[in-house]
N, C-alpha and C. Protein backbone atom coordinates (compact mmCIF):
# COMPACT_ATOMS: atom_id res chain seq x y z
N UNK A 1 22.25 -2.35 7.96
CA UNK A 1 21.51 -3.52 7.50
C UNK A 1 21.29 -4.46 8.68
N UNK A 2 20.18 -5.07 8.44
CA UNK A 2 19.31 -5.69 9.69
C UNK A 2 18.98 -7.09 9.46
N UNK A 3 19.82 -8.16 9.08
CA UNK A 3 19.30 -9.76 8.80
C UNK A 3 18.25 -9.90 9.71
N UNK A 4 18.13 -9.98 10.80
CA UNK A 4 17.20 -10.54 11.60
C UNK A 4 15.80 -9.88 11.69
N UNK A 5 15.73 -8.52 11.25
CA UNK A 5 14.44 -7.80 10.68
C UNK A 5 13.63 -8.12 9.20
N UNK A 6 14.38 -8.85 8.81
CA UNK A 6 14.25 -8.88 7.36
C UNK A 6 13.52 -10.58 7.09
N UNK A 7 12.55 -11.01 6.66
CA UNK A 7 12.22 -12.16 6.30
C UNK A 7 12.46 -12.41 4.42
N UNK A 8 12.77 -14.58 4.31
CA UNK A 8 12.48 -14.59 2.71
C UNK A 8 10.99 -14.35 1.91
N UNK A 9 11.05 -13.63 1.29
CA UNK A 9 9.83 -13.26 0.78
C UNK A 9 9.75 -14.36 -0.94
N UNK A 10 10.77 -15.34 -0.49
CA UNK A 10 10.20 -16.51 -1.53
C UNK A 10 9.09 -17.23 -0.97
N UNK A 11 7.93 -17.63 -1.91
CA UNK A 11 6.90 -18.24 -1.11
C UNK A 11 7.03 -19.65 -1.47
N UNK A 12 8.22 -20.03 -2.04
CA UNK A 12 8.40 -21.69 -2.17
C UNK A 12 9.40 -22.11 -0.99
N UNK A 13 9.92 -21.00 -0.20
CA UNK A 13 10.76 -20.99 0.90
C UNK A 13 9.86 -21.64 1.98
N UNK A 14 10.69 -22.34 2.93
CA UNK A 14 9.59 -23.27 4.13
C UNK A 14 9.68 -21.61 5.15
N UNK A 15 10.20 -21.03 5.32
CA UNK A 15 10.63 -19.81 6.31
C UNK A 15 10.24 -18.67 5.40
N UNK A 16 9.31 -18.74 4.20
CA UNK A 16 8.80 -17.17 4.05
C UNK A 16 7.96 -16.53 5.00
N UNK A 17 8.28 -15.25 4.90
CA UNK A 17 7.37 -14.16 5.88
C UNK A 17 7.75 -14.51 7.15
N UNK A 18 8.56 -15.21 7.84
CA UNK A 18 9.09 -14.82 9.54
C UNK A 18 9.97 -14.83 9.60
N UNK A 19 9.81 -14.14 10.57
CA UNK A 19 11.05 -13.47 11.17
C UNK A 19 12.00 -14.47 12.83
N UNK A 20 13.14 -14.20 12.66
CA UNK A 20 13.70 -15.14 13.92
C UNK A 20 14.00 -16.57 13.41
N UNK A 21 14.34 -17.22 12.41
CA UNK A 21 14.54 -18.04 12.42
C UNK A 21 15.78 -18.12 12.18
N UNK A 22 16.82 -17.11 11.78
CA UNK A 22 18.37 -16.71 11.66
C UNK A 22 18.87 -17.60 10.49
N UNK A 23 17.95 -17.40 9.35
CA UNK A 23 18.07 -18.20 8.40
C UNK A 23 18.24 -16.77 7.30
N UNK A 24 18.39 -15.67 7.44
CA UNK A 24 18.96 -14.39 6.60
C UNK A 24 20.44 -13.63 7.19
N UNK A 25 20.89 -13.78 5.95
CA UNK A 25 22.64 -13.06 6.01
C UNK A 25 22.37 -11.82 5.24
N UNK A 26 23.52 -11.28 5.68
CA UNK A 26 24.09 -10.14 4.40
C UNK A 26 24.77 -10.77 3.45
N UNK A 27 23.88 -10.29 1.83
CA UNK A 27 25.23 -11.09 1.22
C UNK A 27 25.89 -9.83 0.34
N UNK A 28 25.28 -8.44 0.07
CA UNK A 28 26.07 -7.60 -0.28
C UNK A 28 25.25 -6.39 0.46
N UNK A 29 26.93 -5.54 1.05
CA UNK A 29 26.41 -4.37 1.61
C UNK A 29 26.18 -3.48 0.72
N UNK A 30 27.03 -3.17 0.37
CA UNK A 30 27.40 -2.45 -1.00
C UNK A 30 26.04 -2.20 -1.90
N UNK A 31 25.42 -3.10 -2.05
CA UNK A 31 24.15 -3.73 -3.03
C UNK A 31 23.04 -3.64 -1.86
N UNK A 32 23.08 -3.57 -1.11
CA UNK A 32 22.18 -3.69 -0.28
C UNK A 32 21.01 -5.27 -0.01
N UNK A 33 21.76 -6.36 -0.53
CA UNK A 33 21.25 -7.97 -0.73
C UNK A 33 21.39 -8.70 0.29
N UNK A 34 20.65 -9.43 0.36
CA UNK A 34 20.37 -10.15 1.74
C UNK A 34 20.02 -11.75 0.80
N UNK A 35 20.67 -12.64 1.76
CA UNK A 35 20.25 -14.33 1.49
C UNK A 35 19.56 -14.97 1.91
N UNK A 36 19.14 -15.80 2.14
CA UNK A 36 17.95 -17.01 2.50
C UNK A 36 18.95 -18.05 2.88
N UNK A 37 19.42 -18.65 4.01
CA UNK A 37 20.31 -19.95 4.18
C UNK A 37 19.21 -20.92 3.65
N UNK A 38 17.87 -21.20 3.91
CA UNK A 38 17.32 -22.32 3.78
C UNK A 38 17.26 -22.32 1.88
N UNK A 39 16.65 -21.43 1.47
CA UNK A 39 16.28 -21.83 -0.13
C UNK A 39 17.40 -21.46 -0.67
N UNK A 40 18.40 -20.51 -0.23
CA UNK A 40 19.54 -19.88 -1.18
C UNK A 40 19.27 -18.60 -2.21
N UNK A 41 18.17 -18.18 -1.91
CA UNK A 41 17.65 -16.96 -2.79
C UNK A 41 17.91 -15.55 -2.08
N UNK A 42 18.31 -14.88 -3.23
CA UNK A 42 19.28 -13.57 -2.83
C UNK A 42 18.00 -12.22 -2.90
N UNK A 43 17.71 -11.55 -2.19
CA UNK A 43 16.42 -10.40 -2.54
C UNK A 43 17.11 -9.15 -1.69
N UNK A 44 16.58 -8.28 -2.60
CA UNK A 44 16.77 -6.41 -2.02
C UNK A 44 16.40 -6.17 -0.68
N UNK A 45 16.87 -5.17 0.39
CA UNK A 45 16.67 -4.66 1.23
C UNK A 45 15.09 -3.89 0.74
N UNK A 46 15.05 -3.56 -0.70
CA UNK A 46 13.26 -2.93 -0.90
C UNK A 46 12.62 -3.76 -1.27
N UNK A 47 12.88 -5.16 -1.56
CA UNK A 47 11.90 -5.94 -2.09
C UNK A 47 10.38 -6.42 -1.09
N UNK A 48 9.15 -6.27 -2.58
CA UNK A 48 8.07 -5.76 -1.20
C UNK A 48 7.29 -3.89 -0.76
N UNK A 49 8.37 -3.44 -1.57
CA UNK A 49 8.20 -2.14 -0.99
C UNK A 49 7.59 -1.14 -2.03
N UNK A 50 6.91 -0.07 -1.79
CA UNK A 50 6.70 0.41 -3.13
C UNK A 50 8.07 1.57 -3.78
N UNK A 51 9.36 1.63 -3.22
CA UNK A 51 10.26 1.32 -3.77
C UNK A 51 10.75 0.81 -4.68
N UNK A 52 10.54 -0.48 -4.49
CA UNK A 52 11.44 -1.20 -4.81
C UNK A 52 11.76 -1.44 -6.26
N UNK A 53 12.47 -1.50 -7.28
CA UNK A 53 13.13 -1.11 -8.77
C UNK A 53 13.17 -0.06 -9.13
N UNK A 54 13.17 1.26 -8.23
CA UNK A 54 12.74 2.69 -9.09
C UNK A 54 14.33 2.86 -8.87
N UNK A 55 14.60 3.47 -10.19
CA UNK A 55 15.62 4.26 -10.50
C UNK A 55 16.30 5.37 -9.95
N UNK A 56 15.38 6.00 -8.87
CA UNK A 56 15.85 7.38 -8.30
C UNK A 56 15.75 6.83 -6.88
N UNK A 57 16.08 7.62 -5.79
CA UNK A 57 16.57 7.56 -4.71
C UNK A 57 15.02 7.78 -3.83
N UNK A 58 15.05 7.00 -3.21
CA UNK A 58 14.27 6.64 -2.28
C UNK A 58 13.44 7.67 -1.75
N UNK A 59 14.13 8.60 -1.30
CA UNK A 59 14.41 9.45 -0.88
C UNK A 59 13.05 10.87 -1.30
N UNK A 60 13.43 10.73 -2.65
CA UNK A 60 12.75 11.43 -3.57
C UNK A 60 11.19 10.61 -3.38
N UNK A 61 11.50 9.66 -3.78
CA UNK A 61 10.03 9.20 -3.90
C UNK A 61 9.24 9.50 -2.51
N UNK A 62 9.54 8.73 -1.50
CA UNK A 62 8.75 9.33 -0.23
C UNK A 62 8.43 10.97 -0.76
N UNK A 63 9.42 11.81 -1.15
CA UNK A 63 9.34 13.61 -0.79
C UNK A 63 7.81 13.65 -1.50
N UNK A 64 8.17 13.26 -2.79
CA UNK A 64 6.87 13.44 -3.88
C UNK A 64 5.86 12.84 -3.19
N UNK A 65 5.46 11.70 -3.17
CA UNK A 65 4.43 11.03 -2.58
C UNK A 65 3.73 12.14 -1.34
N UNK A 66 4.34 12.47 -0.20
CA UNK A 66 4.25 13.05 1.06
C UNK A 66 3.75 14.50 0.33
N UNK A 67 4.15 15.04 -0.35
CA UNK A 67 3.81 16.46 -0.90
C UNK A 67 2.27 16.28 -1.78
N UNK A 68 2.38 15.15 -2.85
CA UNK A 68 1.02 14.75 -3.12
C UNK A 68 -0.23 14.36 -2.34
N UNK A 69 0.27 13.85 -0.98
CA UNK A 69 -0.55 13.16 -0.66
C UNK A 69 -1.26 15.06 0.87
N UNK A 70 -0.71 15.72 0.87
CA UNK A 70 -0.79 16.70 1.23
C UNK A 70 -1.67 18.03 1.00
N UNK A 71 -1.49 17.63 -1.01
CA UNK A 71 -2.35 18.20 -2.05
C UNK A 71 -1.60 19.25 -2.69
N UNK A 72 -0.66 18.92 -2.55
CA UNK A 72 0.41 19.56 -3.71
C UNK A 72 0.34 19.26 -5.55
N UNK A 73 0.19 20.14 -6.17
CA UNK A 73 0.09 19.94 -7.30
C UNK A 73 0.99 19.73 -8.25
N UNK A 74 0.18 18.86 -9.14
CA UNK A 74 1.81 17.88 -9.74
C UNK A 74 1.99 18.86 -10.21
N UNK A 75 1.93 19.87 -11.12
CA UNK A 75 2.68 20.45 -11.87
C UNK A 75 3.80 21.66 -10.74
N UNK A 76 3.55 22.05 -9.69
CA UNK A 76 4.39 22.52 -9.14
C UNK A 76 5.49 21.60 -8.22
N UNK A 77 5.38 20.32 -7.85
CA UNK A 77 6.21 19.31 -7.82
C UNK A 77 7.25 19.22 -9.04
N UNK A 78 6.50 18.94 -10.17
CA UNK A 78 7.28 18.87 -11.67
C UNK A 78 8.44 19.97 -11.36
N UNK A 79 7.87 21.17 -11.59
CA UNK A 79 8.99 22.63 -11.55
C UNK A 79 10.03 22.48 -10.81
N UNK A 80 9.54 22.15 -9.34
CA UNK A 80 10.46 22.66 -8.04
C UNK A 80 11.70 21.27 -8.25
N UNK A 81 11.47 20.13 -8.43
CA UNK A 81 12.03 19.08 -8.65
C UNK A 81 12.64 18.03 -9.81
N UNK A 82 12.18 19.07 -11.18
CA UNK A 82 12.18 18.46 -12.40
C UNK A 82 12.58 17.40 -13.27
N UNK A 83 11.59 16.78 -12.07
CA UNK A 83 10.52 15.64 -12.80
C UNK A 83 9.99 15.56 -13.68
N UNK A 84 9.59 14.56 -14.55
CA UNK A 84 9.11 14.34 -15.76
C UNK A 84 7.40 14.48 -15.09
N UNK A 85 6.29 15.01 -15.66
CA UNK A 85 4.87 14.63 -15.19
C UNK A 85 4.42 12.86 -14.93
N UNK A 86 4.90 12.39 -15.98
CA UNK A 86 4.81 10.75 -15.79
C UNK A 86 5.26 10.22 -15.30
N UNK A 87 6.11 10.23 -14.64
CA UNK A 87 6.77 10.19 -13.27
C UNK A 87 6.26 10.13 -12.33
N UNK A 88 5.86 11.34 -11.75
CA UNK A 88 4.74 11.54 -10.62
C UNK A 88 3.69 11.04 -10.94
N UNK A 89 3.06 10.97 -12.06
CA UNK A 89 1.39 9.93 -11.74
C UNK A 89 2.44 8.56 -11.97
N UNK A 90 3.08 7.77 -12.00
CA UNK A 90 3.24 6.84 -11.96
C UNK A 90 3.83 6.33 -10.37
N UNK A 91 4.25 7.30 -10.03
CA UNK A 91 4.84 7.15 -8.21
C UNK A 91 3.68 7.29 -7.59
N UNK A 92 2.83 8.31 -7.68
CA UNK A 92 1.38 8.67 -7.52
C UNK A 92 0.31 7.20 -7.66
N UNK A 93 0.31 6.14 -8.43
CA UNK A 93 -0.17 5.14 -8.77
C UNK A 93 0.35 4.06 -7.90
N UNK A 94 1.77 3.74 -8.06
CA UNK A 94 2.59 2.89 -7.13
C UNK A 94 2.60 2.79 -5.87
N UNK A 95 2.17 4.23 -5.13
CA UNK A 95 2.06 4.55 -3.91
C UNK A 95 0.59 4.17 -3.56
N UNK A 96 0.05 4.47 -4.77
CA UNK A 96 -1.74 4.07 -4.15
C UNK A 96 -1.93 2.47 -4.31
N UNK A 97 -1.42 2.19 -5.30
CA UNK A 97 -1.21 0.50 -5.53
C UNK A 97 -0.58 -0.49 -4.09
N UNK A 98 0.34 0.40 -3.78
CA UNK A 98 1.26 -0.23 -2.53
C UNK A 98 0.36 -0.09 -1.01
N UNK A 99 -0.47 1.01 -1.26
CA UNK A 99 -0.77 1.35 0.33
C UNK A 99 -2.37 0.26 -0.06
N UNK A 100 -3.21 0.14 -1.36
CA UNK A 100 -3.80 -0.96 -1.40
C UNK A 100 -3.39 -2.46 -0.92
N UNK A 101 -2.78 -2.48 -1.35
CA UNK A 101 -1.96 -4.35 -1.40
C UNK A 101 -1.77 -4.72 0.60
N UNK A 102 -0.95 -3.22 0.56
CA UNK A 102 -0.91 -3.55 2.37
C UNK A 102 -2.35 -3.66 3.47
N UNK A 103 -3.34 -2.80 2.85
CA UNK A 103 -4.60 -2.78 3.62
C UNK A 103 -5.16 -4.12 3.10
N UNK A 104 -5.18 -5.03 1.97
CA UNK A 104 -5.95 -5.90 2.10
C UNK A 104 -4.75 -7.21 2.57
N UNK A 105 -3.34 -6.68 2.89
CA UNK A 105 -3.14 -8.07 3.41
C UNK A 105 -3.06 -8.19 4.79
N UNK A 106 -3.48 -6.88 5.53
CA UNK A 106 -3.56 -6.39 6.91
C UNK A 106 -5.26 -6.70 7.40
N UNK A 107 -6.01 -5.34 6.84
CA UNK A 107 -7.36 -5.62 7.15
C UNK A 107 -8.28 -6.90 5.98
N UNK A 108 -7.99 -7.16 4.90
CA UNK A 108 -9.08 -7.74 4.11
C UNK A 108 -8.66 -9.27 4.66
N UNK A 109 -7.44 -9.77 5.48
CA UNK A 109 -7.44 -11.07 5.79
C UNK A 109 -7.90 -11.27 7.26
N UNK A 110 -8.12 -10.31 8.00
CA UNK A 110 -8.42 -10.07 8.93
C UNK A 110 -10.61 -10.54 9.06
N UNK A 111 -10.34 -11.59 10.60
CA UNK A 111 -11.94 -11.35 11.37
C UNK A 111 -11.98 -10.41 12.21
N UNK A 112 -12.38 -9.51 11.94
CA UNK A 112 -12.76 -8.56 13.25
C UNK A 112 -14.19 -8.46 14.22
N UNK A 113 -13.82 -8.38 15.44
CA UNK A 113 -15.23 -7.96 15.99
C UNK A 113 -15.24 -6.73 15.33
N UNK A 114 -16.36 -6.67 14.55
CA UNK A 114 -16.61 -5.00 14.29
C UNK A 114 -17.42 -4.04 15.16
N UNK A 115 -17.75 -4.79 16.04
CA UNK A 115 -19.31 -3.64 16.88
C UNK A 115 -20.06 -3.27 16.36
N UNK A 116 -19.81 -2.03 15.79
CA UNK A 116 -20.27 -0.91 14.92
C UNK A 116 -19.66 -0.50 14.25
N UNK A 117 -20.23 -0.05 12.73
CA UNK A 117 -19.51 0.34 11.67
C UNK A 117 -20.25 1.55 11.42
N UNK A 118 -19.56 2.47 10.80
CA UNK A 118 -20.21 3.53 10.42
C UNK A 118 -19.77 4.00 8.93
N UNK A 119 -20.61 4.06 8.44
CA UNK A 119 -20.50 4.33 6.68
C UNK A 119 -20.89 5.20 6.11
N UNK A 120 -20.49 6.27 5.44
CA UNK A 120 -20.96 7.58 4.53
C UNK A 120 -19.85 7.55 3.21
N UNK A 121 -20.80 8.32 2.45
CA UNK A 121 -20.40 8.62 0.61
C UNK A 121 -20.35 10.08 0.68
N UNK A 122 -19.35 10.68 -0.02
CA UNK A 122 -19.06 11.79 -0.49
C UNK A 122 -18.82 11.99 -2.35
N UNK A 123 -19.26 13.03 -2.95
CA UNK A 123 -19.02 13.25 -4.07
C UNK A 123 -17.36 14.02 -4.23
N UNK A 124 -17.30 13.20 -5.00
CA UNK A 124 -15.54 13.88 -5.29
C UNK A 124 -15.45 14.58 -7.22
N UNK A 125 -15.29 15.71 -7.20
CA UNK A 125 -14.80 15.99 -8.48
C UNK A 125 -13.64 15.57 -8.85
N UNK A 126 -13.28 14.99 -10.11
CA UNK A 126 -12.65 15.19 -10.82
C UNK A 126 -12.32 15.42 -12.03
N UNK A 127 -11.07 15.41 -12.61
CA UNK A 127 -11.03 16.40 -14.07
C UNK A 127 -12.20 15.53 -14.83
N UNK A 128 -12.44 13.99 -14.88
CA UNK A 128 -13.37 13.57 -16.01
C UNK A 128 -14.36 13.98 -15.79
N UNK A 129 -14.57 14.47 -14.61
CA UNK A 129 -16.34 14.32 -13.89
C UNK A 129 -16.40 14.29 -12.45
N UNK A 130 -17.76 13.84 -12.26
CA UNK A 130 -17.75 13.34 -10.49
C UNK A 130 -17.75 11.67 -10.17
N UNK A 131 -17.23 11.45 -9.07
CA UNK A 131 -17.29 9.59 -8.62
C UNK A 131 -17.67 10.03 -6.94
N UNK A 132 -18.31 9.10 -6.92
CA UNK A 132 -19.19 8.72 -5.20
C UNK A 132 -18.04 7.91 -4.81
N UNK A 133 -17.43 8.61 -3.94
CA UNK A 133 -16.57 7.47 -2.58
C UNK A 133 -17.21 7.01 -1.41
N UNK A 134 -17.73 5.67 -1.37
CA UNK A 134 -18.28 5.07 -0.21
C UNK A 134 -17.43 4.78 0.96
N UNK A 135 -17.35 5.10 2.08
CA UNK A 135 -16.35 4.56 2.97
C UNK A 135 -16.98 3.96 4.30
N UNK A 136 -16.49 2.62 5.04
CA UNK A 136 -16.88 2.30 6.14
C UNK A 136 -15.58 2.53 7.00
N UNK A 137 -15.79 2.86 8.30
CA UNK A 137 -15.32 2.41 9.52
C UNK A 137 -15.54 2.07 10.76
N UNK A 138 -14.82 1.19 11.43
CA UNK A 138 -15.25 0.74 12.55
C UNK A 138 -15.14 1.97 13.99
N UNK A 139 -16.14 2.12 14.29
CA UNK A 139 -16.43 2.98 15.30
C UNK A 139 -15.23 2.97 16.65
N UNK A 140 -15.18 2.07 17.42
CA UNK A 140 -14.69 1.84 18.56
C UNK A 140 -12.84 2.40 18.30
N UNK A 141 -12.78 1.83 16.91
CA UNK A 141 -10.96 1.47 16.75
C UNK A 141 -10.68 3.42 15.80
N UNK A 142 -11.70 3.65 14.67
CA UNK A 142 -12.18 4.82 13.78
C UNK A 142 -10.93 3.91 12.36
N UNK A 143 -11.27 2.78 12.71
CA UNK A 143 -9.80 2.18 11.71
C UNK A 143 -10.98 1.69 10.55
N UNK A 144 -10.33 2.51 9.35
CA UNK A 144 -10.92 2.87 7.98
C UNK A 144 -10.65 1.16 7.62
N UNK A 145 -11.60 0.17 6.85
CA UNK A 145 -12.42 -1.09 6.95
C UNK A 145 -12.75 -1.39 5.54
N UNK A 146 -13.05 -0.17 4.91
CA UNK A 146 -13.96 -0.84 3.63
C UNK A 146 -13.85 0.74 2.61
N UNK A 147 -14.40 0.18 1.40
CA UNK A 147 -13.69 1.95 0.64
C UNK A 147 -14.58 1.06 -0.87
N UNK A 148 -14.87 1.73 -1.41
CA UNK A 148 -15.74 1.30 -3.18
C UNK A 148 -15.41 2.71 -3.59
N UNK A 149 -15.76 3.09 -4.98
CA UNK A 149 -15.86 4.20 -5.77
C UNK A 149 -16.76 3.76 -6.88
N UNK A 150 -17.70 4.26 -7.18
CA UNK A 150 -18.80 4.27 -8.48
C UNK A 150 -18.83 5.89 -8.91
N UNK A 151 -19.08 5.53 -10.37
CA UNK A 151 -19.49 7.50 -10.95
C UNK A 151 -21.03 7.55 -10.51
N UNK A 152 -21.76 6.37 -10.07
CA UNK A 152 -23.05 6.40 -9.56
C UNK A 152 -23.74 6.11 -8.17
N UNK A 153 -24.47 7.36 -7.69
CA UNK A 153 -24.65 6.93 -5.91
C UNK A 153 -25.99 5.89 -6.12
N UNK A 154 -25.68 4.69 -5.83
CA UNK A 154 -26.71 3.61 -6.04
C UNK A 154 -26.31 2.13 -5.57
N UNK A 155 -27.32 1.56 -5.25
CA UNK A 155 -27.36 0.46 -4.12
C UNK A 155 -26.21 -0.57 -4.72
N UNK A 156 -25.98 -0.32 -6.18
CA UNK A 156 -24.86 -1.12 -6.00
C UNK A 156 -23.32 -0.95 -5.56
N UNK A 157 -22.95 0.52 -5.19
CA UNK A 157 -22.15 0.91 -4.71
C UNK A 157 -22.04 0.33 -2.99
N UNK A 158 -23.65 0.92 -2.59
CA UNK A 158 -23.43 0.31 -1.14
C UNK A 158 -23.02 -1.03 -0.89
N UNK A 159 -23.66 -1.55 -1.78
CA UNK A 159 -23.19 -3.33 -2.05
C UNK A 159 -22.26 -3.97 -1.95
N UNK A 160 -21.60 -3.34 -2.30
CA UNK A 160 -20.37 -3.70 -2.58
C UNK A 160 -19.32 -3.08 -1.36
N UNK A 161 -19.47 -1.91 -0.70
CA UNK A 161 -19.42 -1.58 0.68
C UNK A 161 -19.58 -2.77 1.63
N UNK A 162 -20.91 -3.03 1.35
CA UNK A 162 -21.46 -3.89 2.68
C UNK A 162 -20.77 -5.18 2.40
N UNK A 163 -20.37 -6.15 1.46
CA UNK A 163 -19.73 -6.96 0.83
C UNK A 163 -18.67 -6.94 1.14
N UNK A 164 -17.35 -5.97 1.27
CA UNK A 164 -16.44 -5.87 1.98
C UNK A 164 -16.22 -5.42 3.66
N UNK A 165 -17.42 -4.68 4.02
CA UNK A 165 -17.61 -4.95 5.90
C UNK A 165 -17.85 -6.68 6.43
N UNK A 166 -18.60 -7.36 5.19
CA UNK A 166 -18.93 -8.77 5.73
C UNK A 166 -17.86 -9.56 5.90
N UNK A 167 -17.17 -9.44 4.58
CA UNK A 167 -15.74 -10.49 4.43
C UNK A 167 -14.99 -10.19 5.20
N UNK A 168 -14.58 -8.80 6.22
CA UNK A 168 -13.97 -9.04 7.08
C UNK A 168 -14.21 -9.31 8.94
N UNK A 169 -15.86 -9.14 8.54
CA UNK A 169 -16.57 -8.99 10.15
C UNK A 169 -16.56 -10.78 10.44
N UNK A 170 -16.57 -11.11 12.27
CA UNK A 170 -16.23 -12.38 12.89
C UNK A 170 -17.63 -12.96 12.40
């Protein structure tokens, strides 16, 4: 355990989100809890994380996720590891929910020089049907920028593309 890596992630705290101010203790190892000297609020070593309240071991979740995200199929995940199916689309969800939340508090708060962007749509099947994935990225960096999904390839999809290249371009 790492106090000084670790920031309060209370946002009524004057010291949320930095780091170095030596205002975080251990307050259980055991528990894995960490304190706040300034507000007095006690939070998880996962709090923040897409971890964080799941019942099973950490451990597991990364395995599943990493095997899904690979293109492993839930139902042979289910077998080899026996897992409940709802389980995995719900870690499956959490993981896509979590790696959302981090790109828009990384890139969507972000001005970038963009230079050049480069943008293409692909048709994706799935079990309901087909959906158009629009995607931009910035050329120079190839750092993925902007992302929509419509079941329809049409200007309001791009729109909404171009709508998210603006909000983050200087």
């Amino acid at each position: 355990m790492n106090p000084e890596a670790q920031f309060c992630p209370n946002s009524a705290c004057h010291a949320s989100g930095q780091t170095g101010f030596n205002n975080i203790r251990v307050h259980s190892r055991i528990k894995r809890r960490y304190k706040c000297t300034c507000c007095g609020k006690t939070f998880t070593e996962s709090k923040g994380t897409a971890v964080y309240g799941l019942k099973k071991p950490p451990e597991d979740f990364t395995l599943v996720v990493t095997l899904l995200v690979h293109g492993c199929p839930t139902q042979a995940i289910v077998a080899a590891y026996g897992l409940d199916p709802r389980t995995v689309a719900s870690w499956q969800k959490r993981a896509g929910d979590h790696a959302r939340e981090v790109h828009e508090h990384i890139i969507g708060q972000s001005q970038l020089d963009l230079g050049q962007v480069q943008a293409d749509e692909i048709k994706v099947k799935t079990q309901s049907g087909y959906l158009w994935l629009a995607l931009a990225i910035m050329v120079s960096t190839r750092l993925w920028i902007a992302g929509a999904v419509s079941p329809h390839r049409d200007k309001a999809l791009i729109r909404r593309l171009a709508g998210q290249v603006r909000q983050i371009a200087q």
